[in-house]
N, C-alpha and C. Protein backbone atom coordinates (compact mmCIF):
# COMPACT_ATOMS: atom_id res chain seq x y z
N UNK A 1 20.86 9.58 30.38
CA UNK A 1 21.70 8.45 29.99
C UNK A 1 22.55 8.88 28.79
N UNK A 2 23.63 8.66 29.10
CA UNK A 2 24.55 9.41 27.96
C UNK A 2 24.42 8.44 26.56
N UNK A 3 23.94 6.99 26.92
CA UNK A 3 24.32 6.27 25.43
C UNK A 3 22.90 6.92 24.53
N UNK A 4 21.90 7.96 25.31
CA UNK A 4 20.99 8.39 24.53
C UNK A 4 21.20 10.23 24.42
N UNK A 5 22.11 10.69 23.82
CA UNK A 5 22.74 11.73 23.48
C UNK A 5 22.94 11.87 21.65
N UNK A 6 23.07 12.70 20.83
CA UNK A 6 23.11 12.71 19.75
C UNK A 6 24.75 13.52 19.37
N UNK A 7 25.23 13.46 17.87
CA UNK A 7 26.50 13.68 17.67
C UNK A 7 26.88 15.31 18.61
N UNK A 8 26.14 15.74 19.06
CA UNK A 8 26.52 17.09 19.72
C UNK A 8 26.37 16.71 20.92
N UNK A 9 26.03 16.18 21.41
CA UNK A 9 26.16 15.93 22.94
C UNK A 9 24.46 15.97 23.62
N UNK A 10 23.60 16.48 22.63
CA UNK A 10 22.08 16.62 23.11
C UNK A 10 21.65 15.43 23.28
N UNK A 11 21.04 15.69 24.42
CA UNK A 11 19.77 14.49 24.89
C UNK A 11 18.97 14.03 23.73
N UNK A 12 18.77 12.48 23.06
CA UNK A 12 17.70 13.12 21.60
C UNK A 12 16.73 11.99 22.78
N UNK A 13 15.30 12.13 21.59
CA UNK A 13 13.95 11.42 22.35
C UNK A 13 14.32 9.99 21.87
N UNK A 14 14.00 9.42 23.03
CA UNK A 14 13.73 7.59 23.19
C UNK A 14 12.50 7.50 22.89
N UNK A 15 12.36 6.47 21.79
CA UNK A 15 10.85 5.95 21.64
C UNK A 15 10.90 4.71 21.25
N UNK A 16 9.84 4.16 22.39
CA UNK A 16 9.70 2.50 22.37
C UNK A 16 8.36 1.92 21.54
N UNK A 17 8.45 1.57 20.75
CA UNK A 17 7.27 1.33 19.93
C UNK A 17 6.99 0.00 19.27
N UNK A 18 6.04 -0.46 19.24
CA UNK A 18 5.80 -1.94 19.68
C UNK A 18 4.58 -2.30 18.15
N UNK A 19 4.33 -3.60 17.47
CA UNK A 19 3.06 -3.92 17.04
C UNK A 19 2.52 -4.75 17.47
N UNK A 20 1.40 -4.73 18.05
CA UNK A 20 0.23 -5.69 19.13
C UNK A 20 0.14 -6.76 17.39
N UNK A 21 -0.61 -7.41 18.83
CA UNK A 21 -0.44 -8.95 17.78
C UNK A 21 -1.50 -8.97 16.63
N UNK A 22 -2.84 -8.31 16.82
CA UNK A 22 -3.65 -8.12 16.07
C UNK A 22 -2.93 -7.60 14.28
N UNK A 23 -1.97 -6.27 14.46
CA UNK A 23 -1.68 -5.68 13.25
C UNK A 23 -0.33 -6.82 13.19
N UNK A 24 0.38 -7.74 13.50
CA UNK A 24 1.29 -8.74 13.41
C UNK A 24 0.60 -9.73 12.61
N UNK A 25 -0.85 -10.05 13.09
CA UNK A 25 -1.50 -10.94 12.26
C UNK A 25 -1.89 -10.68 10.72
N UNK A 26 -2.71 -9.63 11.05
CA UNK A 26 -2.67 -8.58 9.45
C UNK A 26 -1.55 -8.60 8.42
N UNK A 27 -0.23 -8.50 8.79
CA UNK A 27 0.98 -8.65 8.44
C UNK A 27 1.19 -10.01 7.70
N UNK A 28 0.51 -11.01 8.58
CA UNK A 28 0.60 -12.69 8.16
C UNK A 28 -0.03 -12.42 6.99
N UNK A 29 -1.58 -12.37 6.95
CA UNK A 29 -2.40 -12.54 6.64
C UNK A 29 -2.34 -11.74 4.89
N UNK A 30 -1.67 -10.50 5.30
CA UNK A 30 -1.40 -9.91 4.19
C UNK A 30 -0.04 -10.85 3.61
N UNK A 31 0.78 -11.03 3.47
CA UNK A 31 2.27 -11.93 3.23
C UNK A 31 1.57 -13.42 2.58
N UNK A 32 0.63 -14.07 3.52
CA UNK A 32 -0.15 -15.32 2.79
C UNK A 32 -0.64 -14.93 1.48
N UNK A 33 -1.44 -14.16 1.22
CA UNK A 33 -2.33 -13.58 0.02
C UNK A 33 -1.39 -13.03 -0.86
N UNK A 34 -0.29 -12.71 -0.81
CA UNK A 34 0.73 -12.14 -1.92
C UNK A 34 1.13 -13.61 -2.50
N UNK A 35 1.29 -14.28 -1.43
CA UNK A 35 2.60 -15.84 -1.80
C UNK A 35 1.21 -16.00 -2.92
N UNK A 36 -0.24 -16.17 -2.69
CA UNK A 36 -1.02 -16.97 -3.37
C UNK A 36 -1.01 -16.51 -4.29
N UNK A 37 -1.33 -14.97 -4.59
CA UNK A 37 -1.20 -14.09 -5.96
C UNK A 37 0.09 -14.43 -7.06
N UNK A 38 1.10 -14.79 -6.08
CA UNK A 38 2.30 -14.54 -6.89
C UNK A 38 2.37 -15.94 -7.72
N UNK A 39 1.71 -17.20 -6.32
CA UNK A 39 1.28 -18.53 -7.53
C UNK A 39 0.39 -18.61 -8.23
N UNK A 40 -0.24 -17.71 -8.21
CA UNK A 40 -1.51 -17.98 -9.31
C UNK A 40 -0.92 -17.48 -10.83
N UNK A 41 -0.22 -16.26 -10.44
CA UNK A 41 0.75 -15.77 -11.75
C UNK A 41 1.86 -16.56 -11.78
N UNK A 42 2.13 -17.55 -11.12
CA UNK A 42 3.20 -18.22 -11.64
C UNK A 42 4.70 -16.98 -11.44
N UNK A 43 4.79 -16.33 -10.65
CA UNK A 43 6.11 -15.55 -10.93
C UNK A 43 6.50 -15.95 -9.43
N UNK A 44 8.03 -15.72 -9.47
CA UNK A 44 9.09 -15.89 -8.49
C UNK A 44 8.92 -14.60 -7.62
N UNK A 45 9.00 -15.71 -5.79
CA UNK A 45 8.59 -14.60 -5.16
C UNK A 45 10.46 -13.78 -4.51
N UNK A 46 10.96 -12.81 -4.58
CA UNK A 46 11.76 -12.15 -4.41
C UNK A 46 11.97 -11.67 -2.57
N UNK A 47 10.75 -11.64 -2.19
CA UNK A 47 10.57 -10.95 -1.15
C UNK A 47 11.74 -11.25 -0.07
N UNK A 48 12.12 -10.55 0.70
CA UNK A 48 13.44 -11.06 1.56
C UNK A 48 12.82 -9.67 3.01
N UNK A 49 13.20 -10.02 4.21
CA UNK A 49 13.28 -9.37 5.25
C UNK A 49 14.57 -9.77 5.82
N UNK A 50 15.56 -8.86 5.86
CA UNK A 50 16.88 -9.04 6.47
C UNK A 50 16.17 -8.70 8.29
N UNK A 51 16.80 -9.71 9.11
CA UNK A 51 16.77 -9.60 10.28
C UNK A 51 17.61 -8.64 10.94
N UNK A 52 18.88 -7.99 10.47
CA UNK A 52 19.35 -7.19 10.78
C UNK A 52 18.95 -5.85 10.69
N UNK A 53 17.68 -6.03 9.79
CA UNK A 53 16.98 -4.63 9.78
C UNK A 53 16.46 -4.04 11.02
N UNK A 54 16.31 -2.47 11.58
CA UNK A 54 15.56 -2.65 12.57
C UNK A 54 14.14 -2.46 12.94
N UNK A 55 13.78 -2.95 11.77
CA UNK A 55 12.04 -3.16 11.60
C UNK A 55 11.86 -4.63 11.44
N UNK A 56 12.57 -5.43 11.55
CA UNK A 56 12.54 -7.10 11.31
C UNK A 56 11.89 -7.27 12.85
N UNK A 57 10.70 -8.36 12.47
CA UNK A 57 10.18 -8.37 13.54
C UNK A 57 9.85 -10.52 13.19
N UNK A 58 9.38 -11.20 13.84
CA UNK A 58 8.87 -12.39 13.67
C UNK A 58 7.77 -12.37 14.61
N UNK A 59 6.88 -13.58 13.47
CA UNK A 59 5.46 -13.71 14.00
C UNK A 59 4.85 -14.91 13.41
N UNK A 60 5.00 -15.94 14.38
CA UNK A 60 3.93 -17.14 13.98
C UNK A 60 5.48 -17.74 13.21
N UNK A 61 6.64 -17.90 13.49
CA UNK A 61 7.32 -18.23 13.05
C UNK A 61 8.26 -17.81 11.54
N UNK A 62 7.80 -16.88 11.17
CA UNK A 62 7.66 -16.16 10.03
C UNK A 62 8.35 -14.13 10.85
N UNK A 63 9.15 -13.96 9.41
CA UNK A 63 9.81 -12.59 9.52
C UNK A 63 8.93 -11.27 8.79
N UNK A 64 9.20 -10.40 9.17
CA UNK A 64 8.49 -9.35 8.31
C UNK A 64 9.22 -7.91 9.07
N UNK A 65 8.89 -6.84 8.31
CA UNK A 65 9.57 -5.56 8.29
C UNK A 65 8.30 -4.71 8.64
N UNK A 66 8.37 -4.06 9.19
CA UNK A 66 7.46 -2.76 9.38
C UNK A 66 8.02 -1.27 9.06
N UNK A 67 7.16 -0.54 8.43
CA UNK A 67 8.56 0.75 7.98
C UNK A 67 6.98 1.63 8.05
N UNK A 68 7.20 2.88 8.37
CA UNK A 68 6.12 4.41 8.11
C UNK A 68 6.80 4.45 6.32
N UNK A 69 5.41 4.92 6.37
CA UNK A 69 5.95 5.82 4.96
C UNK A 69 4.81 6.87 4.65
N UNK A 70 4.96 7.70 3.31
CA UNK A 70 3.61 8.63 3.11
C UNK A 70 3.54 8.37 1.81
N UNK A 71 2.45 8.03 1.26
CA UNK A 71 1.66 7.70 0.02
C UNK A 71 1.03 9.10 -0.43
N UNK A 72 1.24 9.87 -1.07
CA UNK A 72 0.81 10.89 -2.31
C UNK A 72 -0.98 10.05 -2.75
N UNK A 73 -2.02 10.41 -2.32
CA UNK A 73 -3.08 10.59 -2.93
C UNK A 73 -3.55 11.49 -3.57
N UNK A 74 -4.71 11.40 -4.33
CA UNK A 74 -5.50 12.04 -4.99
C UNK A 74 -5.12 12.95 -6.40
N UNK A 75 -3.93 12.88 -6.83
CA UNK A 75 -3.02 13.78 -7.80
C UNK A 75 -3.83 13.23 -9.07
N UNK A 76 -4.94 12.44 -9.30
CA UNK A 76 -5.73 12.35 -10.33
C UNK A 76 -7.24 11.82 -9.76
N UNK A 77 -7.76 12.54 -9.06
CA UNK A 77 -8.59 11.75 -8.15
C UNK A 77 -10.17 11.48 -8.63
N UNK A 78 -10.41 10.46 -8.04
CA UNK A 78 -11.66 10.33 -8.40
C UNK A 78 -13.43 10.80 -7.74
N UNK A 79 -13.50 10.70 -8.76
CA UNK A 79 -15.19 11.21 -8.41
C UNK A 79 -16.52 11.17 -8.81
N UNK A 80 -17.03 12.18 -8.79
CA UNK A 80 -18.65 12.40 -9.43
C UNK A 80 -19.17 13.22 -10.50
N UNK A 81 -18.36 13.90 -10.92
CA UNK A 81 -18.08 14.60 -12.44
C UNK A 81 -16.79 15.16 -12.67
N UNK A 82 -17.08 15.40 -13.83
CA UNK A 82 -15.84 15.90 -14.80
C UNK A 82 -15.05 17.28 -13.79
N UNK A 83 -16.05 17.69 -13.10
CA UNK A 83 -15.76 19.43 -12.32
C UNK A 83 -15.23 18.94 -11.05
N UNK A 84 -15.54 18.21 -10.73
CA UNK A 84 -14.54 17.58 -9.25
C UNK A 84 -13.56 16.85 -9.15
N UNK A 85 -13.56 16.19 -10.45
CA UNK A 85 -12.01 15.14 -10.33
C UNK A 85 -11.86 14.85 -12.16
N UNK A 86 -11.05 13.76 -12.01
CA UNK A 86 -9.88 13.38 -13.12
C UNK A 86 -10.34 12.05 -13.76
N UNK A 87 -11.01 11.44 -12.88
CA UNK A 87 -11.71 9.89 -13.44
C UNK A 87 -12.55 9.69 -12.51
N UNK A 88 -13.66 8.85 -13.68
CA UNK A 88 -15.27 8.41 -12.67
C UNK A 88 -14.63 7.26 -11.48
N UNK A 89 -16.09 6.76 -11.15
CA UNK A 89 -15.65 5.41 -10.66
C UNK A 89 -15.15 4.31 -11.27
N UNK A 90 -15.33 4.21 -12.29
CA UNK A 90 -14.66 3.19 -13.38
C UNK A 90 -13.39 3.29 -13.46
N UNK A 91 -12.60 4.77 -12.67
CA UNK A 91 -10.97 4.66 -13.42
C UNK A 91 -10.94 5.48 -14.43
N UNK A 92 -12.04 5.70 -15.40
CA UNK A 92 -12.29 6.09 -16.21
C UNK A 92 -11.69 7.54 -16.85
N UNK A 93 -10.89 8.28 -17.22
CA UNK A 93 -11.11 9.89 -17.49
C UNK A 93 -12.21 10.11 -17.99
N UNK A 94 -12.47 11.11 -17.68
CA UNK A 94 -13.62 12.05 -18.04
C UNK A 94 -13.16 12.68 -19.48
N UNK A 95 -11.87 13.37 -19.54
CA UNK A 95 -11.87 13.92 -21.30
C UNK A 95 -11.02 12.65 -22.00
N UNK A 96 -11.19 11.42 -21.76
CA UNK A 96 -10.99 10.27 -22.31
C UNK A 96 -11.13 9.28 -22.21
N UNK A 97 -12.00 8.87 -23.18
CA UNK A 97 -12.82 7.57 -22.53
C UNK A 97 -12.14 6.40 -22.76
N UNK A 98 -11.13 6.51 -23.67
CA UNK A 98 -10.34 5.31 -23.96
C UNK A 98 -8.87 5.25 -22.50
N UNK A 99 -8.72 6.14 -22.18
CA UNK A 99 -8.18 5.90 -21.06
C UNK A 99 -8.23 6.06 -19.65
N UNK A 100 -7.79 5.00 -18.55
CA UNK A 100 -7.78 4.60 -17.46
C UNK A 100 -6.34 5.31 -16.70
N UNK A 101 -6.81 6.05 -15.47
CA UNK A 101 -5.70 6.03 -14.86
C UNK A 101 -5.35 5.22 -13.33
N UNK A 102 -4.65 4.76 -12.91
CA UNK A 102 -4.82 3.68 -11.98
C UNK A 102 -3.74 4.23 -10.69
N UNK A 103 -3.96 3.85 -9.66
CA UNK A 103 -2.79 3.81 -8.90
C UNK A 103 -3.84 4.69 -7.70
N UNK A 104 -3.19 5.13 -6.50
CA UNK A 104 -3.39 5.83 -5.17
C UNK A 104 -3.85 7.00 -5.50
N UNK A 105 -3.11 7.70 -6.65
CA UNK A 105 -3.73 8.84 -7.06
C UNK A 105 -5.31 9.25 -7.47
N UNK A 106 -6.15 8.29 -7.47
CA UNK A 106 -7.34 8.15 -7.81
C UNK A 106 -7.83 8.55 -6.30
N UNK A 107 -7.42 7.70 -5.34
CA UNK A 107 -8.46 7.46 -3.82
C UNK A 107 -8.15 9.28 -3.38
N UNK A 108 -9.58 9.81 -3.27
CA UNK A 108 -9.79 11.24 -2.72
C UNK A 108 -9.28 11.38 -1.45
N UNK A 109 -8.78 10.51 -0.50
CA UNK A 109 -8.61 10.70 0.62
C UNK A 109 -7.98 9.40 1.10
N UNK A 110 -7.19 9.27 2.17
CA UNK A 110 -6.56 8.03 2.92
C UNK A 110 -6.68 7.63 4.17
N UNK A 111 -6.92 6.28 4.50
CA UNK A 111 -6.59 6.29 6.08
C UNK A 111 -5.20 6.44 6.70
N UNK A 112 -4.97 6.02 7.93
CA UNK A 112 -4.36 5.55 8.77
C UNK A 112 -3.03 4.98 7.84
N UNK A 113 -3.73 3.27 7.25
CA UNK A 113 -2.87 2.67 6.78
C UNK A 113 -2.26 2.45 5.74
N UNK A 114 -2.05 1.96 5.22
CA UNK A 114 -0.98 1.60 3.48
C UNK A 114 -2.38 1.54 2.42
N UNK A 115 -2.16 2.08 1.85
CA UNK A 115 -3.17 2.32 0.95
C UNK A 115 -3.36 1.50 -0.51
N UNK A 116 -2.22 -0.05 -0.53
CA UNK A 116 -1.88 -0.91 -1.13
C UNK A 116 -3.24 -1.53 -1.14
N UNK A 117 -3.76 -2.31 -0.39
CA UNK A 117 -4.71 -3.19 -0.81
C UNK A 117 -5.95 -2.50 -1.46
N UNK A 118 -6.40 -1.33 -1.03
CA UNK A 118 -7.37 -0.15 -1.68
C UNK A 118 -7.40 -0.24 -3.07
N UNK A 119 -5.78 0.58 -3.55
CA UNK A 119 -5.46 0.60 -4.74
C UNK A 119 -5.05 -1.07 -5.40
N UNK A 120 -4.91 -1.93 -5.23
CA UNK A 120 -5.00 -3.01 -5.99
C UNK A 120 -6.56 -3.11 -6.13
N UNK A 121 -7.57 -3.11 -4.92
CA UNK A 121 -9.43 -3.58 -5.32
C UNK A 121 -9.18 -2.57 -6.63
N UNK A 122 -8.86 -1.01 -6.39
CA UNK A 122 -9.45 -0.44 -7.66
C UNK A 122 -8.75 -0.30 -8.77
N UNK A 123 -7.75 -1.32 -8.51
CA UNK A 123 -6.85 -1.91 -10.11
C UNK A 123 -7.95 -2.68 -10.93
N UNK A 124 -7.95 -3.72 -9.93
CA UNK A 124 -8.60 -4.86 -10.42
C UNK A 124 -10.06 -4.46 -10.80
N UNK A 125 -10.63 -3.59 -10.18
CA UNK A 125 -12.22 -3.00 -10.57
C UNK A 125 -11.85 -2.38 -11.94
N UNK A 126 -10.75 -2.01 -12.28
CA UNK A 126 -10.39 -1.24 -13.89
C UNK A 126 -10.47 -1.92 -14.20
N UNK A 127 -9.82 -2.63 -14.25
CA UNK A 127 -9.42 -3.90 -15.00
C UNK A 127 -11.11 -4.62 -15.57
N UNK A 128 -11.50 -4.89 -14.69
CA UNK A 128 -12.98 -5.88 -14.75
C UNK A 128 -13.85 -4.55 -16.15
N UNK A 129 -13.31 -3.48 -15.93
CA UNK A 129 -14.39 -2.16 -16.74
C UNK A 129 -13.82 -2.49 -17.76
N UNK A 130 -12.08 -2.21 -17.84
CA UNK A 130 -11.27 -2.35 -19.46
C UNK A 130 -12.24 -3.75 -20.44
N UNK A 131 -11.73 -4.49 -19.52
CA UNK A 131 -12.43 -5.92 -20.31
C UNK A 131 -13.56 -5.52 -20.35
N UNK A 132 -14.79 -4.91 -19.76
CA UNK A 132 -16.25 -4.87 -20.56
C UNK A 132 -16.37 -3.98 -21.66
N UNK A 133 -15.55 -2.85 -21.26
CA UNK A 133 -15.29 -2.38 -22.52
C UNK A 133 -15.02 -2.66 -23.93
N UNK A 134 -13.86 -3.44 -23.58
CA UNK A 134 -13.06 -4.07 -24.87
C UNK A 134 -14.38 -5.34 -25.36
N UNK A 135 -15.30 -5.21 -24.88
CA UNK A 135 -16.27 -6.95 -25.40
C UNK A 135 -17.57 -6.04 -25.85
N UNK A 136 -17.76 -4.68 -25.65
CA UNK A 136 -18.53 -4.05 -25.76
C UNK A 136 -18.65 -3.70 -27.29
């Protein structure tokens, strides 16, 4: 089919790719729990999905975007001593106890998916250590 040809005239690959309703729901489900976060902080939610995108998809009456991407783990990662990684389980550094390093770079390894909700539990698990700290 010629309308599937690339600027040289090559055949390029067609790929039809779809999200079953299960990871559509996930999508909801994740989008609900932000709106609530964002009222609990009281901040303005920004979020926008242009439909002209071509990852704009609707579900349950509601828009959302789907995009690949690759997340950089482990570049401070965590572990079980000072000789294997960069911070305990706490977040913690090892050659500093007064500081926390936070973010994706901690998780030793990744799945499949977005590695967002992971790294927020082990925000918020810092977070819960900073404060015992600081009362300590």
């Amino acid at each position: 089919d010629p309308a599937y040809k690339d600027q040289i005239g090559n055949y390029r690959p067609v790929i039809h790719y779809d999200i079953d309703d299960y990871t559509r729901r996930g999508m909801k489900v994740g989008r609900e729990f932000t709106k609530q976060i964002f009222g609990l902080l009281g901040v303005q939610d920004f979020t926008y999905f242009d439909p002209k995108d071509p990852t704009y998809l609707e579900f349950e009456g509601e828009g959302f975007a789907y995009d690949g991407a690759g997340h950089l783990v482990g570049t401070h990662i965590m572990g079980t001593t000072r000789h294997n990684s960069v911070v305990n389980k706490r977040q913690q550094c090892w050659d500093h106890t007064n500081l926390y390093l936070l973010g994706c770079g901690n998780m030793p390894t990744i799945s499949t998916s977005n590695p967002t909700l992971t790294m927020s539990a082990l925000t918020f698990w810092a977070a819960e250590n900073i404060l015992e700290d600081l009362n300590a």
